[in-house]
Protein backbone atom coordinates (compact mmCIF):
# COMPACT_ATOMS: atom_id res chain seq x y z
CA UNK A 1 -2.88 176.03 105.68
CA UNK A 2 -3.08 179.09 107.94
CA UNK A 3 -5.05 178.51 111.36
CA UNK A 4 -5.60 182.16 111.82
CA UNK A 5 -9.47 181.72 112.38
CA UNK A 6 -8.77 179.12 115.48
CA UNK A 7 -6.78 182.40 117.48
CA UNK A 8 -9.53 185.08 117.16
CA UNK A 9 -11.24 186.28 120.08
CA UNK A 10 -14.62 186.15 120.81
CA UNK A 11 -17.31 185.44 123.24
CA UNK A 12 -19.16 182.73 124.16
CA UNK A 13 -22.16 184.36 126.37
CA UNK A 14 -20.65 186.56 128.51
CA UNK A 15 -17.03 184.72 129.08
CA UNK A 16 -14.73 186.17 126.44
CA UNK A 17 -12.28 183.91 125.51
CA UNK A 18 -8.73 184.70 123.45
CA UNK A 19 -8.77 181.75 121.09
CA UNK A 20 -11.63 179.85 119.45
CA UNK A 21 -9.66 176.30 121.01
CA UNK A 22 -11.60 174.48 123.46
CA UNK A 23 -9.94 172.16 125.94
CA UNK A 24 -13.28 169.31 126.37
CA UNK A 25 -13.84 167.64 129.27
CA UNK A 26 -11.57 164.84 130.08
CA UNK A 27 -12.35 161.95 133.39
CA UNK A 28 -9.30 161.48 134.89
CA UNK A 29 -10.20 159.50 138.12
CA UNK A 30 -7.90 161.29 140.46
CA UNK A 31 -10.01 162.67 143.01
CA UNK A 32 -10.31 161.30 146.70
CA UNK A 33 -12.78 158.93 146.25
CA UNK A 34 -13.90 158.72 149.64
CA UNK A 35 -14.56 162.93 150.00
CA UNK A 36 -15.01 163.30 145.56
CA UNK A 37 -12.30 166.15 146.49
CA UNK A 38 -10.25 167.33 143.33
CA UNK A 39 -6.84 165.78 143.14
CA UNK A 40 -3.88 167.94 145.07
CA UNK A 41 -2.66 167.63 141.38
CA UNK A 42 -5.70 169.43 139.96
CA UNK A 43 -4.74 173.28 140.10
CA UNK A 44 -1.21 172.53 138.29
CA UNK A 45 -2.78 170.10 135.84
CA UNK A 46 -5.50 172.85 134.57
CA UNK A 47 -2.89 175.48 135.10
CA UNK A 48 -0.67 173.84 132.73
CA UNK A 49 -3.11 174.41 130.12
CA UNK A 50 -4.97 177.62 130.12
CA UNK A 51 -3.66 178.97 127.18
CA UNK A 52 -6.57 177.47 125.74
CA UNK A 53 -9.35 180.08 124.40
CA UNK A 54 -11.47 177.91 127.77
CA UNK A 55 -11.31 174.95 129.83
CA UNK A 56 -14.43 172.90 130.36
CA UNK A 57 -13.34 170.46 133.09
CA UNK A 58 -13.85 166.78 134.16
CA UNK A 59 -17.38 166.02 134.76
CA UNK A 60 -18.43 166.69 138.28
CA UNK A 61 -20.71 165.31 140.52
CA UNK A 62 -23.79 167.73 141.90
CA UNK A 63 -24.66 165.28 144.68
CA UNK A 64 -23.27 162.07 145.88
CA UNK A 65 -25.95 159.96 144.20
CA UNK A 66 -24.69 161.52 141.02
CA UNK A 67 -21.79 159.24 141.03
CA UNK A 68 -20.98 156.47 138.07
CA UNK A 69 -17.56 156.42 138.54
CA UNK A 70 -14.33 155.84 141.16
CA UNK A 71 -11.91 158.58 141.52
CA UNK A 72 -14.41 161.44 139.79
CA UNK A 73 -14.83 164.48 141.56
CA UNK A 74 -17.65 166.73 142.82
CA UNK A 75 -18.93 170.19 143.80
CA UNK A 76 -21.77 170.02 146.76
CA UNK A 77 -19.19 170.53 149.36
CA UNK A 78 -17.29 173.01 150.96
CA UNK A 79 -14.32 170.91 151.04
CA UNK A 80 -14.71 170.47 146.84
CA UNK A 81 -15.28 174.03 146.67
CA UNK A 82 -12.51 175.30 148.45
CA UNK A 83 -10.10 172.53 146.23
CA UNK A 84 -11.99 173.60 142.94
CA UNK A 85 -10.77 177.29 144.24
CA UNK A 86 -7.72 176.52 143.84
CA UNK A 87 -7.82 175.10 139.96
CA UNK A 88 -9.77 178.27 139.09
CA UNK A 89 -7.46 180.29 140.25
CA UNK A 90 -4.63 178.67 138.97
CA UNK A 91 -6.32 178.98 135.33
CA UNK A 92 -6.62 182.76 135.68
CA UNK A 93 -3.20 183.28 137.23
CA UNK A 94 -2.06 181.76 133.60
CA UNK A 95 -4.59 184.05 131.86
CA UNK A 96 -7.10 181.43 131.06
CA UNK A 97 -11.08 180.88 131.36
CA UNK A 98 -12.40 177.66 132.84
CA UNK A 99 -16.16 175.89 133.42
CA UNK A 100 -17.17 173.52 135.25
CA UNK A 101 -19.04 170.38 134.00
CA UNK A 102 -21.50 169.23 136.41
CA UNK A 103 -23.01 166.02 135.72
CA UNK A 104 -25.31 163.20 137.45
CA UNK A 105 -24.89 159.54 135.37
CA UNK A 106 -27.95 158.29 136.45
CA UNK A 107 -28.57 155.10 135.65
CA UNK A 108 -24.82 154.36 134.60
CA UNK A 109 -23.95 153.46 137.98
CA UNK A 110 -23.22 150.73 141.13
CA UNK A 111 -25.03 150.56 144.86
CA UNK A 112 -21.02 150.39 145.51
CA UNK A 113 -20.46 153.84 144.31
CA UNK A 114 -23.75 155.36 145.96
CA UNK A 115 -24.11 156.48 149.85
CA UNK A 116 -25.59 153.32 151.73
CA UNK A 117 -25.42 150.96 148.65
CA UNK A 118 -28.26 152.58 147.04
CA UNK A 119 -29.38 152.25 143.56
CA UNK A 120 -28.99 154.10 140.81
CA UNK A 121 -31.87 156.16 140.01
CA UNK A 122 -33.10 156.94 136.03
CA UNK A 123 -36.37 158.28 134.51
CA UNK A 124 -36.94 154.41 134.11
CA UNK A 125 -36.38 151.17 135.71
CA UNK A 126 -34.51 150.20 132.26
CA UNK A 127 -30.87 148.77 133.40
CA UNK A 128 -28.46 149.92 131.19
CA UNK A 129 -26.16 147.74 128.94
CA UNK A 130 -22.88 149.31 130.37
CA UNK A 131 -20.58 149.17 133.24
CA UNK A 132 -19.73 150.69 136.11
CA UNK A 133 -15.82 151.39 137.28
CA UNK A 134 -15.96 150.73 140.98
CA UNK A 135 -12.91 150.36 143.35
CA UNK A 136 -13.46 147.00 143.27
CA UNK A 137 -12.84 146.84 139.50
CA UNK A 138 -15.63 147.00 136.53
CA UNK A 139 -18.87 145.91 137.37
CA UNK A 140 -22.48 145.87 135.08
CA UNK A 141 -24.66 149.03 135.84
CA UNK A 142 -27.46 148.39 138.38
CA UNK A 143 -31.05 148.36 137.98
CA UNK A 144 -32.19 151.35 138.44
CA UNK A 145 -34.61 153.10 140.78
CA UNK A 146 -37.25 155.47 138.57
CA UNK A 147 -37.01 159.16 139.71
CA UNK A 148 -40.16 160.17 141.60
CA UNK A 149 -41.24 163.79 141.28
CA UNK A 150 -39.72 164.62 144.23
CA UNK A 151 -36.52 163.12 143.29
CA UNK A 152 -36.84 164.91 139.99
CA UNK A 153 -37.07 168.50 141.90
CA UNK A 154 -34.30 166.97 144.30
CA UNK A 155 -32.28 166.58 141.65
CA UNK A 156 -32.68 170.05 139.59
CA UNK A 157 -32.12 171.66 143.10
CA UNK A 158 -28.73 169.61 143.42
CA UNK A 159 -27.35 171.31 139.78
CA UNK A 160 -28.76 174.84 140.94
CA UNK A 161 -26.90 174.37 143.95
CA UNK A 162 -23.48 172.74 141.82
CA UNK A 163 -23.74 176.05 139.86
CA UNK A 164 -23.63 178.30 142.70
CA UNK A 165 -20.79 176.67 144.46
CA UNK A 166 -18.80 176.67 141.02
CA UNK A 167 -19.67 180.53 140.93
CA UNK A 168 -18.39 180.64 144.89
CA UNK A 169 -15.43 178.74 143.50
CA UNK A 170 -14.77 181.77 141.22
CA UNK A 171 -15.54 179.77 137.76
CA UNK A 172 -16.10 181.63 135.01
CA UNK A 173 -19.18 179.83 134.43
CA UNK A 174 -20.97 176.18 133.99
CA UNK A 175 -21.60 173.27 131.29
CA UNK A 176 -25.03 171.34 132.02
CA UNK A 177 -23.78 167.61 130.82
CA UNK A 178 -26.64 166.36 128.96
CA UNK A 179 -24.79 164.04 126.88
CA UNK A 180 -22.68 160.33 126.76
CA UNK A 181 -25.61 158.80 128.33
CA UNK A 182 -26.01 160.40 131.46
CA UNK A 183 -28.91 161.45 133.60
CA UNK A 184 -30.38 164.40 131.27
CA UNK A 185 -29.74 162.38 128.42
CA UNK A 186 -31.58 159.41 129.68
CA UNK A 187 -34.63 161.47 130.24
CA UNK A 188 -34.26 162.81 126.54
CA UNK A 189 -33.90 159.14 124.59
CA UNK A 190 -36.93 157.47 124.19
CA UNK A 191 -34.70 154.07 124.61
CA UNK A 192 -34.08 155.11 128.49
CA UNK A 193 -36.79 157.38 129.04
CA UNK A 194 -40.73 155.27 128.85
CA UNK A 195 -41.99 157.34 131.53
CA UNK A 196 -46.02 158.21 130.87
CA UNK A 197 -46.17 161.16 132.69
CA UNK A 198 -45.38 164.78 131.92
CA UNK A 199 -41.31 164.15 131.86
CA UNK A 200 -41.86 161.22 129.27
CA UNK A 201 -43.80 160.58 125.84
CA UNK A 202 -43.29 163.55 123.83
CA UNK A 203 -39.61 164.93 122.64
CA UNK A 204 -41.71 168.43 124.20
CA UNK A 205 -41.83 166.21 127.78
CA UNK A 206 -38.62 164.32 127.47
CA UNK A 207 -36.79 167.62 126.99
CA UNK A 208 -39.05 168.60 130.44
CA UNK A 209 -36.10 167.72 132.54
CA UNK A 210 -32.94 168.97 131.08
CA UNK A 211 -35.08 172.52 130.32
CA UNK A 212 -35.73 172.71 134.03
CA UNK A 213 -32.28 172.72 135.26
CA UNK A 214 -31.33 174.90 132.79
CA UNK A 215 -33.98 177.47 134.41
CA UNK A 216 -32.58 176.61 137.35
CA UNK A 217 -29.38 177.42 137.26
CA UNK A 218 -29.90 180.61 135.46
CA UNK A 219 -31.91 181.72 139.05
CA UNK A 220 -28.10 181.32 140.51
CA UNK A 221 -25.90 182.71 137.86
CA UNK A 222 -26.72 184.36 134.69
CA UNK A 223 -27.57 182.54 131.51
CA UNK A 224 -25.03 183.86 129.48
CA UNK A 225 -22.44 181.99 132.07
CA UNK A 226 -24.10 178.63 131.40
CA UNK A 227 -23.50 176.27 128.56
CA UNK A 228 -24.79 172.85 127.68
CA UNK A 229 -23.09 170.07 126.08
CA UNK A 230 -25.46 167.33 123.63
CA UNK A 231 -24.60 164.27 122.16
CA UNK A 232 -27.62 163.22 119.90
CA UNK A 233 -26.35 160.26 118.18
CA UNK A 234 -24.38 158.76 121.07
CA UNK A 235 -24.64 155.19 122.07
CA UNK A 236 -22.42 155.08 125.00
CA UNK A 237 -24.09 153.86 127.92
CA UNK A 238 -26.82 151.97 125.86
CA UNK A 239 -28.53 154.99 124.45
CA UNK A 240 -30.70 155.32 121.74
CA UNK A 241 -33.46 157.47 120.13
CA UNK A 242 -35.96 157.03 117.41
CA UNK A 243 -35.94 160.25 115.69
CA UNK A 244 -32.90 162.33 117.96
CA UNK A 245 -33.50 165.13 114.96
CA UNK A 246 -36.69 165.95 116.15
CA UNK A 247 -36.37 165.41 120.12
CA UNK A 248 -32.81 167.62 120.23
CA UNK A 249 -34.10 169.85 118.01
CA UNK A 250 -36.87 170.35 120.34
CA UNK A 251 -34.54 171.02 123.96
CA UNK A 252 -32.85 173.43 121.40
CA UNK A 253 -35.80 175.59 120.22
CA UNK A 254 -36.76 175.35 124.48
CA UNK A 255 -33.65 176.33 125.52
CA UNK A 256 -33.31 179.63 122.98
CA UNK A 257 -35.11 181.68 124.80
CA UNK A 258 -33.12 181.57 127.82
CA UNK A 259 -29.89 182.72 126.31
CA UNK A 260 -27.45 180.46 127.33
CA UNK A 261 -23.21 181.05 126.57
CA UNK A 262 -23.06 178.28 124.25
CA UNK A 263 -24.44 174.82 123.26
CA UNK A 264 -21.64 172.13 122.80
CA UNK A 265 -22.36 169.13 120.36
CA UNK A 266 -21.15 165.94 120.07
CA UNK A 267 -20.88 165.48 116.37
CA UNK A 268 -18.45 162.45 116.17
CA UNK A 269 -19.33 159.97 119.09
CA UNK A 270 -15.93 157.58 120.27
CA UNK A 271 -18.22 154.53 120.45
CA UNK A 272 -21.11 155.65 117.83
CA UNK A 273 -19.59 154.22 114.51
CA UNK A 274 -19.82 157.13 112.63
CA UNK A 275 -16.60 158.58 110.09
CA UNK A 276 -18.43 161.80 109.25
CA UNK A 277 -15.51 161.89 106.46
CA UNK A 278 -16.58 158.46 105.14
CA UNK A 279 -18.96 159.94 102.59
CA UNK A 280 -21.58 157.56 103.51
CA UNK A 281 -25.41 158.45 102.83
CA UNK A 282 -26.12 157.64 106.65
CA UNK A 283 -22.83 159.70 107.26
CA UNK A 284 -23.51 163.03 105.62
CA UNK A 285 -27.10 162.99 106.63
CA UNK A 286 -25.82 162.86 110.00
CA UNK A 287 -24.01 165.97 108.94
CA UNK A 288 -26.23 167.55 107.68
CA UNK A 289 -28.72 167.32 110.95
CA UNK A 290 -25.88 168.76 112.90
CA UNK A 291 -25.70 171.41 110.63
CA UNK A 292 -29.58 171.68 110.93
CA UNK A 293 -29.08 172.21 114.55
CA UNK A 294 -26.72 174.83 114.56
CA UNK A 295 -29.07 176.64 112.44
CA UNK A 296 -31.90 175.88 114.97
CA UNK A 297 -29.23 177.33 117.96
CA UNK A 298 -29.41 180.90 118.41
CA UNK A 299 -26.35 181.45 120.45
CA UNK A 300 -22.62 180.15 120.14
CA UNK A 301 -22.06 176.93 118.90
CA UNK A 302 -18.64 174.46 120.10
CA UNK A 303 -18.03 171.56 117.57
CA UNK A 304 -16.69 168.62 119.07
CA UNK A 305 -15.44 164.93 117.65
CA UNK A 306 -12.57 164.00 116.13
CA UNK A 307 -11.72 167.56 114.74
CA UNK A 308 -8.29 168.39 113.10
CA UNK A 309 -6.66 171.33 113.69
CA UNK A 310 -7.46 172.21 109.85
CA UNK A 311 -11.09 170.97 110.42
CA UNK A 312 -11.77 173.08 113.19
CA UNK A 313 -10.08 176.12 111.63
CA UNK A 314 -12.53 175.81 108.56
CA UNK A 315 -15.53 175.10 110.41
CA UNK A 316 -14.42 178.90 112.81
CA UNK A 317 -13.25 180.44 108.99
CA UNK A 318 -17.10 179.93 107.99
CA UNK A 319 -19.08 180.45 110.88
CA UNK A 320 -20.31 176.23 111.02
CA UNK A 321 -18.73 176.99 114.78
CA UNK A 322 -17.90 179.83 116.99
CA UNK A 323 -14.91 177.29 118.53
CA UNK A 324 -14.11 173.85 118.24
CA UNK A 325 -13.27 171.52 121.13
CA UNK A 326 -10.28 168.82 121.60
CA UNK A 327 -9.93 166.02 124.29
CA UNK A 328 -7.46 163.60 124.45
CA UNK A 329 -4.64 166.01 122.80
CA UNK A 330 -4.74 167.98 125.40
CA UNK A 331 -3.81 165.06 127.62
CA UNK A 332 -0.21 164.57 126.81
CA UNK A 333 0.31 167.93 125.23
CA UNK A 334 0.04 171.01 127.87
CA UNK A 335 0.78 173.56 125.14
CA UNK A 336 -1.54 172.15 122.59
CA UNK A 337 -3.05 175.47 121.68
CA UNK A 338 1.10 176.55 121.02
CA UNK A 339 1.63 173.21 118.91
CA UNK A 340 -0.84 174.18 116.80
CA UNK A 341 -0.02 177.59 116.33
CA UNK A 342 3.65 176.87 115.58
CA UNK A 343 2.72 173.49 113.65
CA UNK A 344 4.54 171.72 116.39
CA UNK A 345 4.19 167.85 116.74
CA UNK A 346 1.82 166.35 118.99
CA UNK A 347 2.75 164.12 121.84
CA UNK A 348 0.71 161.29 122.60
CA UNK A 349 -0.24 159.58 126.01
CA UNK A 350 -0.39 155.90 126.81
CA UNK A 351 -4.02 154.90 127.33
CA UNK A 352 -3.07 153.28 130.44
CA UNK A 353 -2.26 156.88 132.69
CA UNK A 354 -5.60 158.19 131.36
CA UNK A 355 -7.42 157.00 134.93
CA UNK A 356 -5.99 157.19 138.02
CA UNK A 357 -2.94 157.62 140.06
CA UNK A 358 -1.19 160.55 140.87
CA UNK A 359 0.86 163.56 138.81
CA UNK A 360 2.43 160.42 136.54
CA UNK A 361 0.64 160.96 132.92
CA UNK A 362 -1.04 164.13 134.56
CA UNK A 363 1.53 166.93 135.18
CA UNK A 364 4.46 165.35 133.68
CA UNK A 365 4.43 165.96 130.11
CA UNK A 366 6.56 168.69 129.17
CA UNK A 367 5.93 171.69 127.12
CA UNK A 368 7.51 171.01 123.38
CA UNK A 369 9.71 174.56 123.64
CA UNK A 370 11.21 172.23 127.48
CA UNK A 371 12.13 169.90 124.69
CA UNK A 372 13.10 171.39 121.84
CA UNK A 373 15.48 173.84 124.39
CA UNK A 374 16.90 170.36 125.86
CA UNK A 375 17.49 169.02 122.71
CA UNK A 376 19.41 172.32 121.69
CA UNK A 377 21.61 172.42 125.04
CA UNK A 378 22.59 168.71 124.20
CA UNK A 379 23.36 169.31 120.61
């Protein structure tokens, strides 16, 4: 089957972008976890694969209560924006685009993690069902602290400021995480989110939160440099919704207006259950909603979830998707976007160098034209 519709250009908002192959955004836990500084590994490792059509990276932290995780990096300093310089320009020195995902987790997180053993905060005092990856191992989420409206404004001010120092970082743009269970997402659930004032109740004041950083970042960069990435069936993190049709439906018809690059959805959740090619009533209903919502969406549109290269192609060949995005490939195949092309065979990774450490199972996997040219010197 020819792949030609995967290696058009196009644009999403203003970042053009050669190919129509996303590279999603993958935790690696290799930062400095006492300064959230981007791993000395970081440039070559995104380097290595800009010949993706754009690079959304690791999630990253807009504040230092925004933290869930050991070893994740973050953006509110000028020591993490002179590191994240680096990545960004090694990206464009290999003639790719990258974005930066910022992210808070919210509730899915440990006093450990947080400055002076604070808790977690949420839009509710609802503990999550999930765990927390501290340097002292795995531990259950903490109760969480409910967000005050001054922590609320605190907070939007923390992603305007994220976006600016990802622009100062010389990004070509931003991806508002509002997905896998994290902070925005919490306020948009109804299972997180039981709040009776004007950020809870209705999927119009649940989506409240999520639209106002959205407005606020677009006071710091321009819309069309801004993305958002959704995950309306997810479960990850204990997350739940009683009709996630209508509440994403509504952030999406609130967010039109404001013209961001591109929305990125979550159609196939890891941990959600769901075999969209199952042929199950439950599955192609879910289908069909996603399809509902790209109709809703009035800008680009990047499919994500346990896409095949043939998949993704179709969904580009008939407009269900301006791109498609792919995670874990890209882990243990650098030249994934050339694999593809050529029909190539993938590497794979052992799950066990997907956190931590250092350029072992992060900048060691070689290129499949290293091997095949090592294989033809030997023969």
């Amino acid at each position: 089957m020819s792949l030609s519709a995967l290696f058009q250009p196009t644009r999403l908002g203003r970042i053009e972008i050669a190919n129509r192959i996303v590279m999603a955004p993958l935790t690696r836990s290799r930062a400095d976890d006492s300064t959230d500084v981007p791993s000395p590994f970081a440039a070559e490792y995104y380097g290595q694969r800009a010949s993706a059509g754009l690079i959304v990276t690791e999630a990253t932290q807009v504040s230092r209560m925004a933290k869930g995780y050991v070893g994740t990096p973050a953006i509110y300093s000028d020591g993490q924006v002179r590191a994240w310089a680096a990545v960004a320009d090694a990206v464009h020195e290999a003639g790719g685009k990258i974005v930066m995902q910022l992210w808070h987790v919210g509730r899915s997180s440990h006093a450990d993690l947080l400055p002076g053993g604070a808790a977690p905060v949420a839009p509710s005092a609802i503990q999550a069902d999930s765990i927390s990856f501290t340097a002292n191992g795995p531990k259950p989420c903490d109760v969480p602290v409910a967000l005050d409206q001054a922590g609320i404004r605190e907070t939007v001010a923390a992603f305007a400021n994220a976006a600016r120092n990802a622009r100062i970082a010389g990004f070509d743009g931003v991806e508002i995480h509002a997905a896998n269970g994290y902070l925005i997402d919490q306020f948009l659930r109804d299972r997180s989110n039981q709040r009776s004032d004007e950020y809870g109740g209705s999927a119009r004041n649940r989506a409240r939160f999520a639209l106002e950083i959205a407005q606020a970042m677009t006071e710091v960069w321009d819309a069309g440099n801004i993305g958002i990435r959704l995950s309306p069936f997810g479960t990850y993190g204990d997350m739940g919704d009683s009709d996630p049709e209508n509440t994403f439906g509504t952030l999406i018809e609130l967010l039109n207006p404001l013209g961001l690059a591109y929305l990125h959805m979550v159609e196939e959740f890891p941990f959600a259950n769901i075999n969209m090619d199952s042929g199950t009533p439950a599955d192609r209903e879910q289908l069909a909603v996603f399809e509902r919502f790209h109709g809703l969406w009035q800008g680009a549109y990047i499919a994500n979830g346990a896409l095949t290269a043939d998949k993704a192609n179709d969904y580009v060949a008939r407009n269900r998707a301006s791109a498609a995005s792919f995670g874990r490939p890209f882990i243990a195949n650098p030249d994934f976007v050339e694999r593809i092309r050529n029909g190539w065979p993938l590497a794979s990774a052992d799950n066990s160098v997907f956190y931590g450490g250092g350029a072992k199972g992060y900048t060691d996997f070689p290129r499949y034209s290293s091997v095949l040219e090592t294989e033809n010197t030997a023969a």
